[in-house]
Protein backbone atom coordinates (compact mmCIF):
# COMPACT_ATOMS: atom_id res chain seq x y z
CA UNK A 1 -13.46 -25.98 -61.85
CA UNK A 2 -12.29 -24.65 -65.31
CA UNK A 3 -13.43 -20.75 -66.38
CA UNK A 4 -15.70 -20.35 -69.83
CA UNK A 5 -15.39 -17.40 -72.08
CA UNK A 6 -18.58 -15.82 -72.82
CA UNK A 7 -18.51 -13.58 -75.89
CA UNK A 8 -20.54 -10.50 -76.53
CA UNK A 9 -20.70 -9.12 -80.02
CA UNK A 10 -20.57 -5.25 -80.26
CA UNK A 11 -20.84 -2.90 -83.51
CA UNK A 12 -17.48 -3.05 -84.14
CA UNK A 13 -15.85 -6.01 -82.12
CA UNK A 14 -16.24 -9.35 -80.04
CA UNK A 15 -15.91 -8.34 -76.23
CA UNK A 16 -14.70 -11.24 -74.48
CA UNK A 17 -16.02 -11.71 -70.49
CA UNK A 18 -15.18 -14.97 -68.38
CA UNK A 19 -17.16 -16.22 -65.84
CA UNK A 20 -16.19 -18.43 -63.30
CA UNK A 21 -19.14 -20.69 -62.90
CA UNK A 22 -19.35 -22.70 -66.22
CA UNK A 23 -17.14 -25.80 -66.71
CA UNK A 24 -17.25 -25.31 -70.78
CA UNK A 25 -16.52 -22.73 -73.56
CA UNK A 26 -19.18 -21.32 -75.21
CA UNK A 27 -20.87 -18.41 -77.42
CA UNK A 28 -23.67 -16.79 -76.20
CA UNK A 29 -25.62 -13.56 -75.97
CA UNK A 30 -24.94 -12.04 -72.45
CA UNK A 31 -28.42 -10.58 -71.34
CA UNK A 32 -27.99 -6.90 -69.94
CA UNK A 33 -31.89 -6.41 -69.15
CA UNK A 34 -31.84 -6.75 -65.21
CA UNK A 35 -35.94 -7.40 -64.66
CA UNK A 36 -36.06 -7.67 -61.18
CA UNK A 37 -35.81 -4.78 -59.26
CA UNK A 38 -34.00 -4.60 -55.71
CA UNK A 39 -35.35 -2.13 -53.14
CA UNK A 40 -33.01 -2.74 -50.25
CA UNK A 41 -29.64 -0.38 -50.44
CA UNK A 42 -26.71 -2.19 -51.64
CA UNK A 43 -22.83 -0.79 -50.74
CA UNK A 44 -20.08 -1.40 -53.18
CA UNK A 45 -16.53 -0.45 -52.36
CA UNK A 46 -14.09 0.02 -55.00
CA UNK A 47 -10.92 1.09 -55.38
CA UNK A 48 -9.05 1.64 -58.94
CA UNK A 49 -5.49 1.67 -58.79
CA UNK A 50 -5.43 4.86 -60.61
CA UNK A 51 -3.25 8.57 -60.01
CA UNK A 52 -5.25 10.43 -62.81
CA UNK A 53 -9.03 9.09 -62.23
CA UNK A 54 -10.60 11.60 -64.95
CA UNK A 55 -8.81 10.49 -67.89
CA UNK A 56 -9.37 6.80 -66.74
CA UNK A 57 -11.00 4.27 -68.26
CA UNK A 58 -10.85 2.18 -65.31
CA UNK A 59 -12.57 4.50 -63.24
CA UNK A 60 -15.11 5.32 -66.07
CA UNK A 61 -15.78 2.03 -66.57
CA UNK A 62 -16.71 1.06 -62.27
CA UNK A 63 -18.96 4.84 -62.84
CA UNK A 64 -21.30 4.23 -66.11
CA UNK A 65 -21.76 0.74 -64.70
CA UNK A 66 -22.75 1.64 -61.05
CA UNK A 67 -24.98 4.92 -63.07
CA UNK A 68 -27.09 1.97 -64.83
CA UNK A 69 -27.55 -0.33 -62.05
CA UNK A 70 -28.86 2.58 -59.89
CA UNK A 71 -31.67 2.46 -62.75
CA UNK A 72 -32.90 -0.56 -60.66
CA UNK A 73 -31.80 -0.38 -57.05
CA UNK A 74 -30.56 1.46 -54.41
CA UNK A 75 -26.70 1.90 -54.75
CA UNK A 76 -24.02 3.14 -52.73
CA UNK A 77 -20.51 3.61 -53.84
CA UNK A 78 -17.26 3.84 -52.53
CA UNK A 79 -15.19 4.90 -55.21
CA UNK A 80 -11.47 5.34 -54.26
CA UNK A 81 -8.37 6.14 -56.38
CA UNK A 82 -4.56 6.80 -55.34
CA UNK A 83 -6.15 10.72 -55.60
CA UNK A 84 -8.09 10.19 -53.00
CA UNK A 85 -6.29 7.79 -50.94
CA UNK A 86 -2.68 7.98 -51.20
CA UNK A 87 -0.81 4.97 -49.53
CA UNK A 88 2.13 4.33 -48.17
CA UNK A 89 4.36 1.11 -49.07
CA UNK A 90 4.51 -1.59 -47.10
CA UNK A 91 7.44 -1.71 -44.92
CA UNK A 92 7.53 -5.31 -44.88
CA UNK A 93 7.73 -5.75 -40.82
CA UNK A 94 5.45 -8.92 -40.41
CA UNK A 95 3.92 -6.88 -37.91
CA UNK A 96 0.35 -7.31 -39.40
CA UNK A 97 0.86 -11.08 -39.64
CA UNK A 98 2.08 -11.06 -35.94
CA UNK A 99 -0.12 -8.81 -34.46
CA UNK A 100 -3.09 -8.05 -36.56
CA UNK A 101 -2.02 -4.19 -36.83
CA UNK A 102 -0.15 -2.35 -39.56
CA UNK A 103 1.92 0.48 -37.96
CA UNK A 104 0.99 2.55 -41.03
CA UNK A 105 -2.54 2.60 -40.68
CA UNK A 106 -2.84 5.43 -38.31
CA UNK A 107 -0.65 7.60 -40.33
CA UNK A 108 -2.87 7.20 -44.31
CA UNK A 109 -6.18 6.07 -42.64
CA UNK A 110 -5.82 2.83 -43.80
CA UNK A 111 -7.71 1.08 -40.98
CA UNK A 112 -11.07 2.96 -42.28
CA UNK A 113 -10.29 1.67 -45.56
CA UNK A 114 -10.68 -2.13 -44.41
CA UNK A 115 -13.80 -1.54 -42.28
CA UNK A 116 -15.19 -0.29 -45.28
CA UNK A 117 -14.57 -3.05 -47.58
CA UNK A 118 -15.77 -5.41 -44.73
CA UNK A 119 -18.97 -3.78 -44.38
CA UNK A 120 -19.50 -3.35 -48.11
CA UNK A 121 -22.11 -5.94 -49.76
CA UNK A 122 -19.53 -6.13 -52.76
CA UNK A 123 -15.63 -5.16 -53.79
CA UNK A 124 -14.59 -4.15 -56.88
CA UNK A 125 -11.00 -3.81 -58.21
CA UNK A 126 -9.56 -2.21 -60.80
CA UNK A 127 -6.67 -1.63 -62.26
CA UNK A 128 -4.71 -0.32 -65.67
CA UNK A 129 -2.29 -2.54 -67.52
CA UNK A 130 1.49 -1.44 -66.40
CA UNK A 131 3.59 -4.11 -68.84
CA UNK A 132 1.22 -6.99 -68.24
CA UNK A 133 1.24 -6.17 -64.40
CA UNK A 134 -1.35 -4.38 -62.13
CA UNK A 135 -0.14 -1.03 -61.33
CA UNK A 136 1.69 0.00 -58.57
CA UNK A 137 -0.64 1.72 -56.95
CA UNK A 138 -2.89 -1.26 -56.95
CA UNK A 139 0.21 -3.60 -55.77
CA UNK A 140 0.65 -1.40 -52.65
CA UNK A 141 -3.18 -1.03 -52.17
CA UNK A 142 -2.65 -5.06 -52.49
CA UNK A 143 0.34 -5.05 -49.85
CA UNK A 144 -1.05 -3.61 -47.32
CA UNK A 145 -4.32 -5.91 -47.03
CA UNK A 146 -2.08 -8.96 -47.46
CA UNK A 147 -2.39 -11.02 -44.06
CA UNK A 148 -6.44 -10.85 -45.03
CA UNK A 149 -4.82 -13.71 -46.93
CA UNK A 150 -4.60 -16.15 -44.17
CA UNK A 151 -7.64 -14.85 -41.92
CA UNK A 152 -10.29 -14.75 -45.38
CA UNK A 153 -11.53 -11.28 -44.20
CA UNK A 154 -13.81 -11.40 -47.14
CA UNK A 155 -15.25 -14.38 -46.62
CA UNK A 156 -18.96 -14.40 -47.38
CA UNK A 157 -18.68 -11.42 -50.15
CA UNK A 158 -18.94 -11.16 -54.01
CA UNK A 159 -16.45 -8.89 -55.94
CA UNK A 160 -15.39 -8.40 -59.56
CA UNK A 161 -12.10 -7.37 -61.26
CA UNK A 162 -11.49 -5.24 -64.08
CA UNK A 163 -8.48 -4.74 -66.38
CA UNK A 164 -7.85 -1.61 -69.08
CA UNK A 165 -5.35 -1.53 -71.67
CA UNK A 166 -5.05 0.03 -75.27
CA UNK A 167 -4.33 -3.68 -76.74
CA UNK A 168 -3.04 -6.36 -74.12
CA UNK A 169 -2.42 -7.58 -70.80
CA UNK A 170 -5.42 -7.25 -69.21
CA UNK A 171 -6.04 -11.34 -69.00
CA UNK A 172 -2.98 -11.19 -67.07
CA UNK A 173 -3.73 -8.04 -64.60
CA UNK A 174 -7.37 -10.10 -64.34
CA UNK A 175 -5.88 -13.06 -63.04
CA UNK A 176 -3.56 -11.58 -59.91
CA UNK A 177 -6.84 -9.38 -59.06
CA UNK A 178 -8.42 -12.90 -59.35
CA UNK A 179 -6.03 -14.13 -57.17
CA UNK A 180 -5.78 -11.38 -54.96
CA UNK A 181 -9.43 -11.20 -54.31
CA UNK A 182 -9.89 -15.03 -54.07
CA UNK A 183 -7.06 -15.35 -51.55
CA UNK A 184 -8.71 -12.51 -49.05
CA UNK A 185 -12.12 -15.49 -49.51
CA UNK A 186 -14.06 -13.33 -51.73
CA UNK A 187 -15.63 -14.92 -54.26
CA UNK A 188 -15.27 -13.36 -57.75
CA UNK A 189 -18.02 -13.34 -59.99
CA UNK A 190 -16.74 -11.37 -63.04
CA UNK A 191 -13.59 -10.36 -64.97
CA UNK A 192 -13.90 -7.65 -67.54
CA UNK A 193 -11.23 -6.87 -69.88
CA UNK A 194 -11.66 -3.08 -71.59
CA UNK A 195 -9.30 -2.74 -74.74
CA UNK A 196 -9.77 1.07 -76.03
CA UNK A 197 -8.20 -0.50 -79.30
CA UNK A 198 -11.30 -2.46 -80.06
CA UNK A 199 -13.74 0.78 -78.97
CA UNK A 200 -15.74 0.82 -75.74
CA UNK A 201 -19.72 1.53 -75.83
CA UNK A 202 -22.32 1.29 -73.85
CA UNK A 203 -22.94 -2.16 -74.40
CA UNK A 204 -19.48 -3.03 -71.64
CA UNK A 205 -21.07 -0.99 -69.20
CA UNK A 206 -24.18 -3.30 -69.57
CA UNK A 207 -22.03 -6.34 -69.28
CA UNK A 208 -20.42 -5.01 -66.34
CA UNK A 209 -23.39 -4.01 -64.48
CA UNK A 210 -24.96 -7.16 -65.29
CA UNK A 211 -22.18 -8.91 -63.45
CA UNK A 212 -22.04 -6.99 -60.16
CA UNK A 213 -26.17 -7.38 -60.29
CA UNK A 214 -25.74 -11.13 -60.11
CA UNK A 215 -23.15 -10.33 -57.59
CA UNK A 216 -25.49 -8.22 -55.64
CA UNK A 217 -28.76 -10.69 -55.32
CA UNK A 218 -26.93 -14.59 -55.11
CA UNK A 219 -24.86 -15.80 -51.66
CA UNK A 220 -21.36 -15.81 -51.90
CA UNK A 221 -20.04 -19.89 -52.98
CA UNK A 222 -16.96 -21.74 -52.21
CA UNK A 223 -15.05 -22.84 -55.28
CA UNK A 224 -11.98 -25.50 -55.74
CA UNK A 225 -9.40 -22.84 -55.27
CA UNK A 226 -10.95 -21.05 -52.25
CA UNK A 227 -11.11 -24.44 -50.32
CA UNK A 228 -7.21 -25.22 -51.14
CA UNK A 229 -6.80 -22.20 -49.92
CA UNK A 230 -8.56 -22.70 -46.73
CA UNK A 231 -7.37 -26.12 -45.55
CA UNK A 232 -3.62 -25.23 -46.47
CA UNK A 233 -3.99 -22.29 -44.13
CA UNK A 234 -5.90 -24.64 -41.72
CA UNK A 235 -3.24 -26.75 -41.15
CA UNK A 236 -0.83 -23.93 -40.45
CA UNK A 237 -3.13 -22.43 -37.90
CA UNK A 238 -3.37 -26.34 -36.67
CA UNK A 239 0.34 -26.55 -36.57
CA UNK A 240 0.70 -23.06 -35.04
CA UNK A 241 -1.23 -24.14 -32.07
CA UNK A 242 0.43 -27.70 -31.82
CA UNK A 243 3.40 -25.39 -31.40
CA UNK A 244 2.06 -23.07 -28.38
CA UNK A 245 2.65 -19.96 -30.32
CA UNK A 246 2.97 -17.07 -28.00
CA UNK A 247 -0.55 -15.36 -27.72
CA UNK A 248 1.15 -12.27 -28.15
CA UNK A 249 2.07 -12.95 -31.53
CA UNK A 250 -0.39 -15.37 -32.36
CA UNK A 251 -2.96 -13.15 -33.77
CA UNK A 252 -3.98 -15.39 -36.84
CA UNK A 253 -4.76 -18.26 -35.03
CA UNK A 254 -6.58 -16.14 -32.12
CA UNK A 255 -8.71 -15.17 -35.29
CA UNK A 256 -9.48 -18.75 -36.36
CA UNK A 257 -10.58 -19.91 -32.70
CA UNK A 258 -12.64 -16.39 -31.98
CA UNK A 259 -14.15 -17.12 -35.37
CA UNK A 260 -14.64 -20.41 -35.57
CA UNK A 261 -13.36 -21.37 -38.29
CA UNK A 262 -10.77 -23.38 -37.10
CA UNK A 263 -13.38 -26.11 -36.42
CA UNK A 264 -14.91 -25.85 -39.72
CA UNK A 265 -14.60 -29.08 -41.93
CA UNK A 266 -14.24 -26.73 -45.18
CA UNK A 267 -14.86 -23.65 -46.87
CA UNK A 268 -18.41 -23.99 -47.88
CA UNK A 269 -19.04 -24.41 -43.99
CA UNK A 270 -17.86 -21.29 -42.90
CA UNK A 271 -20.14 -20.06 -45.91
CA UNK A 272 -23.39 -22.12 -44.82
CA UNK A 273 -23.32 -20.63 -41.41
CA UNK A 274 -23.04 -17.23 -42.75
CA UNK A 275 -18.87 -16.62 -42.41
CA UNK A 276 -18.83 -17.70 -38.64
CA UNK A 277 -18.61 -14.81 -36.50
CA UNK A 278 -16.76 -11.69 -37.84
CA UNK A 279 -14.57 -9.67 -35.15
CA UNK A 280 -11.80 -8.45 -38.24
């Protein structure tokens, strides 16, 4: 499935947006009225891989967008920066890919992080240009989560990814984010690109809201790259337990069976019967 750029016009510049779900490049109007109005509470965790979250436009950008979509619903965020949740590095151990536990976890508070994002209705990441490359805050924030990667601990949520930069990089910080995102199975529904350079107005925030509203009210989908994804890592679980791999440190594929989704015939499956049963 190829991306489409959808282009915006502002007073003073063209402000590009891609979304995932066209198969053709066009020019169109965005619409930023929302009409229908959502009374049921909605949780959004996001984190913005930030140290200095008042001067950023990152963070600004997740705040006037969540202030105009609680115009029309209920909303609850989760706002997180390295300020309020400093990390520690991964130590690279495997033990989390083993063992479904990161050693570091009790020590930041970790662990509440990820039961938040899994009981979140939608995730939103963020993160500055640092020389074409996410941050390094958001790399470690990244790190840590990185066996979600083969259990899909997202599965059956929406999120969207945002990149800031004075001029460039940001279509390269939006695709790892992309990647990220789509390789923990969530389903990404926007990419915004904020360049102060070109001037930011109200009209982004509109954009942006618009795009976690859509987010917010339509089922999460399966897409090309999510089911790659899924039957590559399917056939290691599948070759895992051809192998008898000690229970112990067979974690993963504990997940799969306890889940189900080792006996899912794709993706969209484990999406039609509502993610299988969740015990991350």
């Amino acid at each position: 499935m190829s991306e489409s750029w959808a282009f915006y016009r502002s007073s003073r510049n063209w402000i590009r947006i891609i979304t995932a779900c066209q198969s053709r490049e066009y020019a169109i109007r965005i619409s930023i009225t929302v009409e229908e109005v959502i009374t049921v509470s909605k949780k959004i965790f996001a984190y913005a891989g930030v140290n200095n979250p008042e001067r950023s436009y990152t963070v600004r950008c997740i705040q006037k967008s969540i202030e105009l979509l609680r115009e029309r619903m209920d909303i609850e965020l989760n706002l997180y920066t390295n300020q309020e949740l400093p990390i520690q590095n991964c130590q690279g151990c495997l033990r989390c890919f083993f063992y479904g536990e990161c050693v570091l976890d009790s020590q930041d508070g970790f662990h509440k992080i990820k039961q938040e994002m899994q009981n979140s209705d939608f995730i939103i990441l963020g993160s500055p240009v640092y020389l074409h490359n996410v941050s390094g805050y958001m790399k470690t924030f990244i790190d840590r989560l990185s066996y979600w990667s083969h259990i899909f601990a997202l599965r059956n949520k929406n999120g969207l990814v945002i990149a800031t930069a004075d001029c460039s990089g940001t279509y390269e910080v939006n695709e790892y984010l992309n990647k990220a995102l789509t390789c923990f199975g969530c389903s990404v529904v926007g990419k915004i690109e904020l360049k102060s350079c070109y001037g930011i107005n109200e009209e982004l925030y509109r954009i942006c809201a618009a795009k976690i509203y859509t987010g917010l009210i339509k089922d999460a989908k399966s897409n090309e790259v999510l089911e790659e994804r899924f039957h590559a890592t399917k056939q290691l679980m599948i070759y895992r337990e051809n192998r008898k791999v000690d229970d112990e440190m067979g974690s993963e594929l504990r997940y799969w069976k306890e889940t189900g989704m080792l006996y899912a015939g794709s993706f969209s499956e484990v999406l039609e019967k509502g993610g299988w049963k969740n015990v991350c």
